[in-house]
C-alpha atoms as a PDB file:
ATOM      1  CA  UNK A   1     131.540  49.629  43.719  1.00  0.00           C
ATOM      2  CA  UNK A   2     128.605  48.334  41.677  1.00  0.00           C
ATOM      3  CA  UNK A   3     129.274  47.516  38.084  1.00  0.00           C
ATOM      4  CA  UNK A   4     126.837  47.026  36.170  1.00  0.00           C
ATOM      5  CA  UNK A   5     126.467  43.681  33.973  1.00  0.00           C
ATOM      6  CA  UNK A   6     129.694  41.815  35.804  1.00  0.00           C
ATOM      7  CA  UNK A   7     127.782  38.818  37.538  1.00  0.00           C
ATOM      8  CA  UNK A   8     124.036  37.547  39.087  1.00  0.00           C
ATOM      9  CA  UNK A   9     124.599  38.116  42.239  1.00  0.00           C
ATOM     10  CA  UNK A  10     125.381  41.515  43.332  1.00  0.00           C
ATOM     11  CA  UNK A  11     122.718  44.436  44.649  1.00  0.00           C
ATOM     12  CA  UNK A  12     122.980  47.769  44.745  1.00  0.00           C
ATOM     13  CA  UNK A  13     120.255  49.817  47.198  1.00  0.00           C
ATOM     14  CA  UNK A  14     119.827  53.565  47.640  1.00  0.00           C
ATOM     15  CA  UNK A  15     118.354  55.021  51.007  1.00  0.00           C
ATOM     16  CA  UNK A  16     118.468  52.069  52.444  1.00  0.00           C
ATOM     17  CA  UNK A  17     116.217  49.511  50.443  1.00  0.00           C
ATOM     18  CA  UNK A  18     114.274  52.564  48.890  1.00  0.00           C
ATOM     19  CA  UNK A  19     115.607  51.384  45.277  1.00  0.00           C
ATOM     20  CA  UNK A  20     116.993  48.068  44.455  1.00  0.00           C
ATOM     21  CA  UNK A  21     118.822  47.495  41.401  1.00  0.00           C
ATOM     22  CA  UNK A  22     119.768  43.638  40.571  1.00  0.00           C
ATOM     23  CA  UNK A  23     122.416  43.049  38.907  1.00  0.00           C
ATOM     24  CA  UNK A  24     122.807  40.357  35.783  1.00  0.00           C
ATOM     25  CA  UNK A  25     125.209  39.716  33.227  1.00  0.00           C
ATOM     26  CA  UNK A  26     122.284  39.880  30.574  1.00  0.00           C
ATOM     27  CA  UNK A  27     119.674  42.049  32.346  1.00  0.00           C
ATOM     28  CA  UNK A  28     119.336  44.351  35.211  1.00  0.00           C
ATOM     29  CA  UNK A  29     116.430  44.785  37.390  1.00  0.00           C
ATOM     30  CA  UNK A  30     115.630  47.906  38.953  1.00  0.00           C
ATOM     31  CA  UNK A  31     112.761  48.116  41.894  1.00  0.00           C
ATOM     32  CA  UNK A  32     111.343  50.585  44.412  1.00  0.00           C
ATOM     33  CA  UNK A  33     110.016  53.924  45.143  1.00  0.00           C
ATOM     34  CA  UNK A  34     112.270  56.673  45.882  1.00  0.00           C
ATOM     35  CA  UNK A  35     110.574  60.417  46.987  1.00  0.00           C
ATOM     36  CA  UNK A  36     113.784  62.784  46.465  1.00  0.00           C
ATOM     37  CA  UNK A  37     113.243  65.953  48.955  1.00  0.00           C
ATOM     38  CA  UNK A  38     114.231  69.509  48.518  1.00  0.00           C
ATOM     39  CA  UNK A  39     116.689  68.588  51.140  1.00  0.00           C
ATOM     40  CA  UNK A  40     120.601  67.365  51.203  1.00  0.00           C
ATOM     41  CA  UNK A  41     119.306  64.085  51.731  1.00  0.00           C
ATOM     42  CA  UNK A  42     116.982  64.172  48.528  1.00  0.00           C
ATOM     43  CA  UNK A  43     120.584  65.368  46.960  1.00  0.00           C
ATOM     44  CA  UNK A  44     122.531  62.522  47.965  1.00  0.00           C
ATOM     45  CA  UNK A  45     119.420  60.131  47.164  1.00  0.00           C
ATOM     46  CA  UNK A  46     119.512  61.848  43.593  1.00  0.00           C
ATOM     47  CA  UNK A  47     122.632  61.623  43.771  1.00  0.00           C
ATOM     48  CA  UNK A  48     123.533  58.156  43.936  1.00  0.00           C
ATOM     49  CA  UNK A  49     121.110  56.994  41.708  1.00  0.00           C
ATOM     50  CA  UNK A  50     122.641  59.234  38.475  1.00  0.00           C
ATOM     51  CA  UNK A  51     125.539  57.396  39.925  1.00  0.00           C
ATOM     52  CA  UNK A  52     124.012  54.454  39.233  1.00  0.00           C
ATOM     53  CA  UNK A  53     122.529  55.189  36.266  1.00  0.00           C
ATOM     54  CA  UNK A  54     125.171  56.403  34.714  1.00  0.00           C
ATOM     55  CA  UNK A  55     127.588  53.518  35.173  1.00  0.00           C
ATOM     56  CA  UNK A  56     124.674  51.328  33.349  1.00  0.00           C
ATOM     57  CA  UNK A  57     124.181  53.996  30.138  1.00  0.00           C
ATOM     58  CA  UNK A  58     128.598  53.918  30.229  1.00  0.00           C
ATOM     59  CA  UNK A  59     128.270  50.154  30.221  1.00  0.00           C
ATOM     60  CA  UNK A  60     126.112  50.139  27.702  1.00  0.00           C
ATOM     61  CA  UNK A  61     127.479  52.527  25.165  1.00  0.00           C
ATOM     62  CA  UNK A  62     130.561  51.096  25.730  1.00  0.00           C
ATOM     63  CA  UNK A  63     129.892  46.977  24.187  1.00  0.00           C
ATOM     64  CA  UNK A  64     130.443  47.419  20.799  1.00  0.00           C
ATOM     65  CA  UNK A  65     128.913  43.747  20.550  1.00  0.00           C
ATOM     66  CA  UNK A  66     125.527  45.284  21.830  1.00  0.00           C
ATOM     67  CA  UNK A  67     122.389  43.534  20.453  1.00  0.00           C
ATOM     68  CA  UNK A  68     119.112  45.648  19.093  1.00  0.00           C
ATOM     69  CA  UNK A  69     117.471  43.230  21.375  1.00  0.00           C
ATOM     70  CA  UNK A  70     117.986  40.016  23.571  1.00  0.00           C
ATOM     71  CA  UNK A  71     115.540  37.478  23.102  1.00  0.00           C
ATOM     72  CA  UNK A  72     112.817  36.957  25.830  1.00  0.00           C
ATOM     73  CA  UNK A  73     113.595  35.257  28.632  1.00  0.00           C
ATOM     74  CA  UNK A  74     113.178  32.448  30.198  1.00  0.00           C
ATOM     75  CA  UNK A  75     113.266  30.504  26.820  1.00  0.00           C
ATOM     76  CA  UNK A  76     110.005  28.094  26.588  1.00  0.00           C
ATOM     77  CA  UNK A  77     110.859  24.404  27.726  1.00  0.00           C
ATOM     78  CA  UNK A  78     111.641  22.299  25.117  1.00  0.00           C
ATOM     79  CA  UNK A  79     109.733  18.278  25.095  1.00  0.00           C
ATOM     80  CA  UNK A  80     107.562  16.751  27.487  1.00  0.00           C
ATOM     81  CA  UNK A  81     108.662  15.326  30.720  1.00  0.00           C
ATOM     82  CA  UNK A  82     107.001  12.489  31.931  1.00  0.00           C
ATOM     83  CA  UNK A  83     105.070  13.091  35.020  1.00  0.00           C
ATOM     84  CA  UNK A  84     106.483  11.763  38.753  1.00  0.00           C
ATOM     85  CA  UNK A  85     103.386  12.089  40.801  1.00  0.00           C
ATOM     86  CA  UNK A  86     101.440   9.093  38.235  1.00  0.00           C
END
Protein backbone atom coordinates (compact mmCIF):
# COMPACT_ATOMS: atom_id res chain seq x y z
CA UNK A 1 0.00 0.00 0.00
CA UNK A 2 1.52 3.34 -0.99
CA UNK A 3 1.48 6.05 1.60
CA UNK A 4 2.14 8.99 0.72
CA UNK A 5 5.01 11.17 2.50
CA UNK A 6 6.41 7.97 4.75
CA UNK A 7 10.03 7.64 3.20
CA UNK A 8 12.38 8.39 -0.26
CA UNK A 9 12.30 5.40 -1.55
CA UNK A 10 9.08 3.93 -2.45
CA UNK A 11 7.14 4.13 -6.13
CA UNK A 12 3.91 3.78 -6.94
CA UNK A 13 3.03 3.09 -10.99
CA UNK A 14 -0.37 2.80 -12.65
CA UNK A 15 -0.79 0.69 -15.97
CA UNK A 16 2.27 -0.47 -15.73
CA UNK A 17 4.85 2.52 -15.82
CA UNK A 18 2.08 4.75 -17.51
CA UNK A 19 2.23 7.13 -14.27
CA UNK A 20 4.93 7.21 -11.76
CA UNK A 21 4.49 8.84 -8.57
CA UNK A 22 7.81 9.18 -6.26
CA UNK A 23 7.46 9.19 -3.09
CA UNK A 24 9.36 11.72 -0.42
CA UNK A 25 8.95 12.62 3.01
CA UNK A 26 8.96 16.42 1.91
CA UNK A 27 7.81 16.24 -1.74
CA UNK A 28 6.22 13.91 -4.12
CA UNK A 29 6.88 13.60 -7.71
CA UNK A 30 4.37 12.59 -10.06
CA UNK A 31 5.37 11.63 -13.93
CA UNK A 32 3.80 10.17 -17.07
CA UNK A 33 1.05 10.14 -19.49
CA UNK A 34 -1.95 8.20 -18.83
CA UNK A 35 -4.94 8.03 -21.86
CA UNK A 36 -8.03 6.67 -19.67
CA UNK A 37 -10.47 4.73 -22.29
CA UNK A 38 -14.17 4.44 -22.30
CA UNK A 39 -13.36 0.94 -21.35
CA UNK A 40 -13.07 -1.15 -17.84
CA UNK A 41 -9.54 -0.78 -18.20
CA UNK A 42 -9.69 3.16 -18.51
CA UNK A 43 -11.95 2.52 -15.14
CA UNK A 44 -9.48 0.74 -13.23
CA UNK A 45 -6.64 3.17 -14.66
CA UNK A 46 -8.97 6.07 -13.29
CA UNK A 47 -9.43 4.26 -10.78
CA UNK A 48 -6.29 3.77 -9.12
CA UNK A 49 -5.05 6.99 -9.63
CA UNK A 50 -8.14 8.82 -7.41
CA UNK A 51 -6.77 6.11 -5.25
CA UNK A 52 -3.74 7.63 -5.28
CA UNK A 53 -4.66 10.90 -5.22
CA UNK A 54 -6.71 10.75 -2.64
CA UNK A 55 -4.42 9.18 -0.06
CA UNK A 56 -2.01 12.36 -0.88
CA UNK A 57 -5.04 15.23 -0.45
CA UNK A 58 -5.96 12.80 3.13
CA UNK A 59 -2.28 13.12 3.96
CA UNK A 60 -2.25 16.41 3.47
CA UNK A 61 -5.32 17.73 5.16
CA UNK A 62 -4.55 15.66 7.81
CA UNK A 63 -0.75 17.47 9.24
CA UNK A 64 -1.93 20.02 11.26
CA UNK A 65 1.88 21.19 11.21
CA UNK A 66 1.42 21.86 7.36
CA UNK A 67 3.55 24.77 6.01
CA UNK A 68 2.02 27.59 3.41
CA UNK A 69 5.13 26.63 1.63
CA UNK A 70 8.50 24.62 1.89
CA UNK A 71 11.39 26.43 0.87
CA UNK A 72 13.02 25.60 -2.56
CA UNK A 73 14.99 22.88 -2.84
CA UNK A 74 18.06 21.89 -3.15
CA UNK A 75 19.27 24.77 -0.81
CA UNK A 76 22.27 26.80 -2.65
CA UNK A 77 25.81 25.52 -1.45
CA UNK A 78 27.16 27.39 1.11
CA UNK A 79 31.43 28.58 0.74
CA UNK A 80 33.83 27.78 -1.78
CA UNK A 81 35.55 24.52 -2.09
CA UNK A 82 38.86 24.49 -3.22
CA UNK A 83 39.30 22.89 -6.52
CA UNK A 84 40.95 19.04 -6.86
CA UNK A 85 41.73 18.95 -10.50
CA UNK A 86 44.55 22.27 -9.93
Amino acid sequence: MFKPFANDTDVLNIAGDAISIENGVKRLTISGDLTIARDKAGLANALALHKALGAIVESLQGDASLPAKLPDEPNAPSGTADNPFI
